[in-house]
Protein backbone atom coordinates (compact mmCIF):
# COMPACT_ATOMS: atom_id res chain seq x y z
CA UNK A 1 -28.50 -2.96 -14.27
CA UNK A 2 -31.43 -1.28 -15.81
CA UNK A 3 -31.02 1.70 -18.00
CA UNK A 4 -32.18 5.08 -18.22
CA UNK A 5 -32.65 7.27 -21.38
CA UNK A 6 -29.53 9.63 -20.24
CA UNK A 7 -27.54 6.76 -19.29
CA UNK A 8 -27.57 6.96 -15.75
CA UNK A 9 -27.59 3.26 -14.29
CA UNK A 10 -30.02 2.05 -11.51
CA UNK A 11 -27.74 -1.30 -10.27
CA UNK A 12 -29.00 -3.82 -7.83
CA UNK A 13 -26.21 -5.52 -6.13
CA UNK A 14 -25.95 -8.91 -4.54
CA UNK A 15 -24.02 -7.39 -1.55
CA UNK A 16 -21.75 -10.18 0.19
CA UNK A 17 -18.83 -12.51 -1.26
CA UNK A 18 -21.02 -15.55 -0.89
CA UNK A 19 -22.54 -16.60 -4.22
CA UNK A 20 -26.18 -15.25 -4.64
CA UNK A 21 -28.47 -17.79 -4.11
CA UNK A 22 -30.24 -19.54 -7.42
CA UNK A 23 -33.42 -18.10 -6.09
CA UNK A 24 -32.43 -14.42 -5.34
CA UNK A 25 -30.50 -13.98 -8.87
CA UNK A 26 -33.44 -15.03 -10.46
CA UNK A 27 -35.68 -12.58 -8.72
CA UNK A 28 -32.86 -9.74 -9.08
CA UNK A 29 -32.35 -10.38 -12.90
CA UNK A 30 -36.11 -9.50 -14.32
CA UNK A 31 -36.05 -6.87 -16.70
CA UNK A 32 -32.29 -6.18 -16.41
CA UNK A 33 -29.96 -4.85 -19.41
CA UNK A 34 -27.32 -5.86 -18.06
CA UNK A 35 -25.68 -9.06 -15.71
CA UNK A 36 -22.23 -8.65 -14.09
CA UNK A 37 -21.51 -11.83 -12.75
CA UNK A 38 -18.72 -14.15 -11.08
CA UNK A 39 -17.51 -17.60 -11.96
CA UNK A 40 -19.75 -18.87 -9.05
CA UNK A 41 -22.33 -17.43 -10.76
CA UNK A 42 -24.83 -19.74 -13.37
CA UNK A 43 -26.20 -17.76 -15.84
CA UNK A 44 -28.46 -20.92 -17.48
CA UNK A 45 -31.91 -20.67 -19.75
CA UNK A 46 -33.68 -20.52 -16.44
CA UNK A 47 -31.55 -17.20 -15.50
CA UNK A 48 -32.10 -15.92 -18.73
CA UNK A 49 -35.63 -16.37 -19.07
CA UNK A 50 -35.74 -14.74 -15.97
CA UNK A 51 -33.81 -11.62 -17.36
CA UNK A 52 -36.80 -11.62 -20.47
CA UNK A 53 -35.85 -9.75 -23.74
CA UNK A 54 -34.32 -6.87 -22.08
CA UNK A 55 -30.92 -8.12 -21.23
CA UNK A 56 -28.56 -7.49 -23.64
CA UNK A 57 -24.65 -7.88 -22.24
CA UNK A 58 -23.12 -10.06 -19.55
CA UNK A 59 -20.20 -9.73 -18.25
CA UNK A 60 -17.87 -12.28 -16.00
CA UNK A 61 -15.26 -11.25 -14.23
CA UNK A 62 -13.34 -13.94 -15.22
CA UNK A 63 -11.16 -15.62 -17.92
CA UNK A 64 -13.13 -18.70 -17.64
CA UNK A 65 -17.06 -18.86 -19.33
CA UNK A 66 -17.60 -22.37 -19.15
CA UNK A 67 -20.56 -21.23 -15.90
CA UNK A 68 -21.96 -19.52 -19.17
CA UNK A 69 -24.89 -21.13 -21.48
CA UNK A 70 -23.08 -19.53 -24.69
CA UNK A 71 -25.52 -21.22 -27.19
CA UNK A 72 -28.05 -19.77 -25.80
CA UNK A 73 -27.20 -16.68 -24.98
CA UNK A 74 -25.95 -16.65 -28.74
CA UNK A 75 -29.60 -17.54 -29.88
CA UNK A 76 -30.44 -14.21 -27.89
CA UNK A 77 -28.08 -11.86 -29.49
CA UNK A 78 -26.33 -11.19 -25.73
CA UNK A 79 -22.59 -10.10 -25.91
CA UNK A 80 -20.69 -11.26 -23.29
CA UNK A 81 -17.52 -9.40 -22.04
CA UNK A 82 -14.72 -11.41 -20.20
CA UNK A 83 -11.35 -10.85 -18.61
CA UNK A 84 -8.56 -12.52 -20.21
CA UNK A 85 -4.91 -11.95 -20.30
CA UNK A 86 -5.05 -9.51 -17.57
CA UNK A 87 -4.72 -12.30 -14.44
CA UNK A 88 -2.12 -13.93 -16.82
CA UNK A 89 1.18 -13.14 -14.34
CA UNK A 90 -0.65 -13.75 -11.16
CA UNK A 91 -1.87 -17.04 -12.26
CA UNK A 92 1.53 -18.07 -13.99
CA UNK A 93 2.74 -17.19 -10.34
CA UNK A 94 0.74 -19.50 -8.66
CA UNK A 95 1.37 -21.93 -11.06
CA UNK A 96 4.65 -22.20 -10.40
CA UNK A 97 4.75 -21.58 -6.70
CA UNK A 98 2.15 -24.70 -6.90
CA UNK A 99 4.40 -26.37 -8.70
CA UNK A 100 7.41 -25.57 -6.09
CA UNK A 101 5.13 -26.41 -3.10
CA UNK A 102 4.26 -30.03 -4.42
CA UNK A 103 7.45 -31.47 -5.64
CA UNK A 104 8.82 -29.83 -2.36
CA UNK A 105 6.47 -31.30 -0.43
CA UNK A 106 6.26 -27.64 1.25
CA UNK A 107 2.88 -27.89 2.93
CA UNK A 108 3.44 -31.62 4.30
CA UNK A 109 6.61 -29.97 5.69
CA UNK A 110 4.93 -27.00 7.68
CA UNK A 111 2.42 -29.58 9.05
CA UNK A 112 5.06 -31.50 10.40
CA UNK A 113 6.17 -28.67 12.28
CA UNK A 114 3.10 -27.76 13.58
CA UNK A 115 2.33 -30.89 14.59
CA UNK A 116 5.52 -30.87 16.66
CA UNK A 117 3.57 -28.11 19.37
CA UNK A 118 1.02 -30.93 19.97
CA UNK A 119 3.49 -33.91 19.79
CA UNK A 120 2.49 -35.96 16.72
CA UNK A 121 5.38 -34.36 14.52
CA UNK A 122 7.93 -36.20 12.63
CA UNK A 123 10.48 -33.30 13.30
CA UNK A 124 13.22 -34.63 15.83
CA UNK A 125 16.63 -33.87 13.81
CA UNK A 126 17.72 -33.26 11.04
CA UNK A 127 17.83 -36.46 8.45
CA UNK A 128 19.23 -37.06 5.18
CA UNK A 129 15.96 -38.36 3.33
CA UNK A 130 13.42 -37.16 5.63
CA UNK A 131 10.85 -34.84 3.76
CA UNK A 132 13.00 -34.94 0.04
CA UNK A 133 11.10 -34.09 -3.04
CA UNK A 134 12.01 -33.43 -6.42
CA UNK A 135 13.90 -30.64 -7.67
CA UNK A 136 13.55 -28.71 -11.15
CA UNK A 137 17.69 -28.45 -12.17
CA UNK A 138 17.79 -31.10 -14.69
CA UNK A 139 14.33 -31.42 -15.37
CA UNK A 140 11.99 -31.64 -18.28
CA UNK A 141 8.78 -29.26 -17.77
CA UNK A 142 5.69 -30.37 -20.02
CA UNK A 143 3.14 -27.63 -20.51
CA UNK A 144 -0.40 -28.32 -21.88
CA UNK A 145 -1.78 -25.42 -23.38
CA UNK A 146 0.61 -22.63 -24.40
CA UNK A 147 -2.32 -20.72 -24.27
CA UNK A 148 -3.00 -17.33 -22.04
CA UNK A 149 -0.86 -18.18 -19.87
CA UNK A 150 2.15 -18.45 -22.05
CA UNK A 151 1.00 -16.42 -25.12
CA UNK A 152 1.14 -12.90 -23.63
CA UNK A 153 4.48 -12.94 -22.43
CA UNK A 154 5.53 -16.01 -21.86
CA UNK A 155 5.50 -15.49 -18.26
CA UNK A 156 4.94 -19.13 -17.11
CA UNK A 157 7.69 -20.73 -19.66
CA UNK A 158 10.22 -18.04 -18.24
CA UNK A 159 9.71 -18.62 -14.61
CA UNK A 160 10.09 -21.90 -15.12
CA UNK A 161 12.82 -22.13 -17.83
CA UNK A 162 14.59 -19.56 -14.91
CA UNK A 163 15.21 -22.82 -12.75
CA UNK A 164 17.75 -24.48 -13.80
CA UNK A 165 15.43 -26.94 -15.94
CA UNK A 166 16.84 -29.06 -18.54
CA UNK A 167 14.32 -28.84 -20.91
CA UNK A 168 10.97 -27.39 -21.95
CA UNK A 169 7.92 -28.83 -24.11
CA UNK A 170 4.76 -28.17 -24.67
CA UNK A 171 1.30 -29.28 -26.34
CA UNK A 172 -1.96 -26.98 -27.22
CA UNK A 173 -3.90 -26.67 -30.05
CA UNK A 174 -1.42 -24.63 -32.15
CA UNK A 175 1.98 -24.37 -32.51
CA UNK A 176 3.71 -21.23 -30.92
CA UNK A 177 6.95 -20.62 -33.25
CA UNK A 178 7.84 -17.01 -32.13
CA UNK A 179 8.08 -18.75 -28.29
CA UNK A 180 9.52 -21.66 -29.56
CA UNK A 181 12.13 -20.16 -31.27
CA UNK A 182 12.92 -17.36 -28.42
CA UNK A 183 12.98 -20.15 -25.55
CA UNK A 184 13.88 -23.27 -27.59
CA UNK A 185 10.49 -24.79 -26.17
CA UNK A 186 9.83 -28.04 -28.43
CA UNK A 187 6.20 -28.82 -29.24
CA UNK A 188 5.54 -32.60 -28.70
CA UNK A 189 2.04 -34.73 -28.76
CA UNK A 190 0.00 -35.39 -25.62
CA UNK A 191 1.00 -38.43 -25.33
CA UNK A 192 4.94 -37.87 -25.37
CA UNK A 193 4.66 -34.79 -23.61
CA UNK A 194 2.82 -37.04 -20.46
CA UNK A 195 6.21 -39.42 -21.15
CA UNK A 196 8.44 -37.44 -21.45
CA UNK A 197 7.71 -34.61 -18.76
CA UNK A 198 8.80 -34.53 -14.94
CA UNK A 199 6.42 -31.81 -14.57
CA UNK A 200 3.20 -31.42 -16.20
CA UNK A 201 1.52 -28.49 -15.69
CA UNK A 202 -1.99 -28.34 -17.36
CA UNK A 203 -3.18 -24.26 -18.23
CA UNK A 204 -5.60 -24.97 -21.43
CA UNK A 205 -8.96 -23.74 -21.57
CA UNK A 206 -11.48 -25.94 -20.87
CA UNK A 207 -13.06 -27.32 -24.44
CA UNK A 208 -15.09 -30.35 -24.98
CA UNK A 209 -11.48 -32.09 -26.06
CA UNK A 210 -9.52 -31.02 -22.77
CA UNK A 211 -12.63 -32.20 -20.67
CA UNK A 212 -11.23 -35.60 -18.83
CA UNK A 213 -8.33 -35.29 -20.94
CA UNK A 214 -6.08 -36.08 -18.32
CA UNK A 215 -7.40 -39.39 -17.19
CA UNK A 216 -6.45 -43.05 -16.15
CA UNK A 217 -4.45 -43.25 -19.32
CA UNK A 218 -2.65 -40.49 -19.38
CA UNK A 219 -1.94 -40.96 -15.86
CA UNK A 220 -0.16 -44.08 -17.17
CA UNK A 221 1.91 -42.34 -19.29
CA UNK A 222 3.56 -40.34 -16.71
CA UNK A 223 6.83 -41.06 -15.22
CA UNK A 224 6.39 -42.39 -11.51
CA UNK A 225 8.51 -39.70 -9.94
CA UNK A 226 6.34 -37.03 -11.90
CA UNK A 227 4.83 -34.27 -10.33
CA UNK A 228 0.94 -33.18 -12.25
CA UNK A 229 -0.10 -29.52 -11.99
CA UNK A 230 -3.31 -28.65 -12.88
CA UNK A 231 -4.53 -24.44 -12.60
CA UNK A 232 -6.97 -24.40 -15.72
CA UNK A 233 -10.06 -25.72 -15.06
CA UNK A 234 -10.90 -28.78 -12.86
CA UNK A 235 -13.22 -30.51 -14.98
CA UNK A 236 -9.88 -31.13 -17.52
CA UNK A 237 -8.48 -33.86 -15.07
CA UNK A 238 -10.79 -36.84 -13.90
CA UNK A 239 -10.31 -36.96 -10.31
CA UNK A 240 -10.91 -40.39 -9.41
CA UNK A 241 -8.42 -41.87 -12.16
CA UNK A 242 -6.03 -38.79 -10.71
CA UNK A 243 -6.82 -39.97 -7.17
CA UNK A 244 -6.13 -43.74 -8.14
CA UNK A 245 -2.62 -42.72 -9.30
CA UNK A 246 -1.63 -41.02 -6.69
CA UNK A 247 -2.36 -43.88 -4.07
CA UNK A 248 -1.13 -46.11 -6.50
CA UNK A 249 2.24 -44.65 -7.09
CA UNK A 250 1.36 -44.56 -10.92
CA UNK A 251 2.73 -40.41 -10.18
CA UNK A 252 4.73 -38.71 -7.16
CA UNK A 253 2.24 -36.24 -6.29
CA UNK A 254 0.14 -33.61 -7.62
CA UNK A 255 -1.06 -29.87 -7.07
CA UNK A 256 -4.39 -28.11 -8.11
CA UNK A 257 -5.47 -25.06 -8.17
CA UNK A 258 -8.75 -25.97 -9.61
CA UNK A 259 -11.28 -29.15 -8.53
CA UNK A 260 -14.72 -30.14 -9.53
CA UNK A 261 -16.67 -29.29 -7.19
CA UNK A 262 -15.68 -26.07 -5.72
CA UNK A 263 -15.38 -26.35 -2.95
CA UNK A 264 -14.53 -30.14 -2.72
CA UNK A 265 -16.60 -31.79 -0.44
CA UNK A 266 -14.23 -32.41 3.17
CA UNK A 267 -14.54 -36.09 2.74
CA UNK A 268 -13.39 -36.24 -0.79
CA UNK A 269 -10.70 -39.04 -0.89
CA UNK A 270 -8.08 -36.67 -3.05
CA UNK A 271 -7.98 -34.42 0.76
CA UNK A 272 -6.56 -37.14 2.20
CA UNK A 273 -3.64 -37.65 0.39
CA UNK A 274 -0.45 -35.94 1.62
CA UNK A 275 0.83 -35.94 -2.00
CA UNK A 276 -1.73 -33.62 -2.99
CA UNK A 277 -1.60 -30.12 -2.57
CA UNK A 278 -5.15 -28.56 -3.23
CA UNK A 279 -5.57 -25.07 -3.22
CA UNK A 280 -9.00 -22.74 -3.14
CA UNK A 281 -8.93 -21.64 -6.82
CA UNK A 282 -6.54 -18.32 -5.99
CA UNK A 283 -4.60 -17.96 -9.45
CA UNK A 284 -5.58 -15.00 -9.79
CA UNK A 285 -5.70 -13.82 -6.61
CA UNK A 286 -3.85 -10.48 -5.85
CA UNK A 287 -5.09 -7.45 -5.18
CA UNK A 288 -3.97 -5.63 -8.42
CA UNK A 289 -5.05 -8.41 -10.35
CA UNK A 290 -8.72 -9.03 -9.13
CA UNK A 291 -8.87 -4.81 -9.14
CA UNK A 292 -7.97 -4.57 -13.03
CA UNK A 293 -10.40 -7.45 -13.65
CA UNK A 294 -13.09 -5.89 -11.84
CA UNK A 295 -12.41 -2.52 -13.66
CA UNK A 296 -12.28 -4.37 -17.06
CA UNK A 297 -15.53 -6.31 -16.20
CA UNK A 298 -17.22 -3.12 -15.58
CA UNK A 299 -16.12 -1.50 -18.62
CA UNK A 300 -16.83 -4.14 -20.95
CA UNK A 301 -20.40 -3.97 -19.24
CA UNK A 302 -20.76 -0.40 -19.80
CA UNK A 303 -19.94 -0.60 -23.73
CA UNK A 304 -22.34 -2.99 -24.61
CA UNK A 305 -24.80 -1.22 -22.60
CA UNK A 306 -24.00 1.67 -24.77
CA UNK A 307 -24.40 -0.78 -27.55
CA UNK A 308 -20.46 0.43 -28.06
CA UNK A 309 -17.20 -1.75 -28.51
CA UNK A 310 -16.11 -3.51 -25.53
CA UNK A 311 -12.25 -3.54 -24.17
CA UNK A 312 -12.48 -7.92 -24.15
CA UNK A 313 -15.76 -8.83 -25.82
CA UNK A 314 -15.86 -13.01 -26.61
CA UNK A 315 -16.71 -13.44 -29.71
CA UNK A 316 -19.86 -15.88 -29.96
């Protein structure tokens, strides 16, 4: 965006859902005042030397900023404006149908089915342990970062605790005892929680702690008929200890949301595992949602054009 006097805004627009290419964003940034970007999107030193001394405010349209180089763009002075808490019960709504669909073994299931118009299915009759998963009555549900996605109102820890579930617990940075109290969720250590849990669902942010957190040793932890959930970010879980697990039978089977890269590459060994259900990073992903976040990405763009306060500024 570049900026008149009377506030009229010439915008240049990257016009197709397909990530703008390194070398176009670079040439389309120069003298801008403002950067609306995407999570695909890398705003880096080179991007912002690009931009020169002009730009002043990005904004994502996204919760995540870790596609962001926040020291630098601290060293600049640039406020950046974000999207949190807005996608919070879409993406507690995946999470749990992801959850559902892996310890159900849902999309194995529909594949068998299909398979059956071509002849390779496993679908002749019905049979009493053919296809059986693991159910939540009974269970105990480990959550790892009673962050966002629990904090505004609750909306993961209800949909779950609405199951039939024996038992919630949790882990994050801080204790929550307002939720605690209201949905007798216990906090417990990492390491008890990965014990402990028949579910783990992972929904921190991603910080230079969580990164790899959940790795070969954690892994260990884990019952073997436990069921990992990961819709934060994908860089949290190492993928190759995950992957060894799975084939391993360290864990039953496990569901993301979120994968480093994105897209994984089609011969990535965690693909062919029919215990893992990988989805195309879609927590947030309904149409009021990604509308509000597009509105709040725009107005947080327009306020710190104005050099005005912004409806979710991140503080630097």
């Amino acid at each position: 965006l570049s900026l008149s006097l009377s506030f009229s805004c010439s915008i240049q627009q990257w016009d197709s859902d397909e990530p703008v290419p390194q070398t176009e964003l670079l040439k389309g940034v120069v003298g801008a005042q403002g950067l609306y970007c995407l999570l695909s999107d890398k705003i880096d030193v080179e991007v912002l030397d690009a931009a020169g001394p002009n730009l002043k405010v990005i904004s994502t349209l996204s919760v995540g900023f870790d596609h962001l180089a926040l020291e630098e763009i601290k060293k600049r002075g640039i406020r950046v404006g974000y999207t949190p808490d807005v996608l919070t019960d879409a993406t507690a709504e995946l999470t749990v149908a992801l959850l559902l669909a892996t310890s159900r073994r849902i999309p194995e299931a529909v594949g068998e089915v299909k398979n059956l118009c071509i002849g390779s299915g496993g679908w002749s009759t019905w049979k009493p342990l053919w296809m059986c998963g693991y159910g939540l009555l009974q269970s105990t549900v480990g959550i790892i970062g009673l962050g966002r996605i629990g904090k505004k109102g609750e909306s993961l820890v209800f949909r779950v605790g609405d199951s039939g579930m024996q038992s919630c617990i949790h882990t994050s940075q801080f204790q929550h005892p307002t939720i605690e109290a209201s949905i007798a969720v216990e906090f417990l250590s990492i390491d008890k929680l990965a014990e402990e849990s028949d579910f783990v669902i992972v929904c921190c942010s991603l910080t230079p702690e969580t990164q790899g957190m959940c790795n070969k040793g954690f892994f260990a932890k884990m019952k073997k008929n436990a069921v990992f959930i990961n819709t934060s970010r994908g860089t949290v879980v190492n993928q190759d200890d995950l992957y060894q697990a799975l084939v391993s039978g360290q864990i039953a089977a496990a569901g993301l949301d979120v994968t480093v890269p994105e897209p994984l590459p089609t011969d990535h060994p965690l693909l062919s595992l029919k215990n893992c259900v990988i989805l195309p990073h879609i927590g947030s992903a309904t149409y009021d949602t990604r509308n509000t976040m597009s509105v709040l990405a725009a107005d947080n763009l327009l306020g710190g054009l104005k050099g005005e306060s912004m409806p979710s500024e991140l503080k630097l």
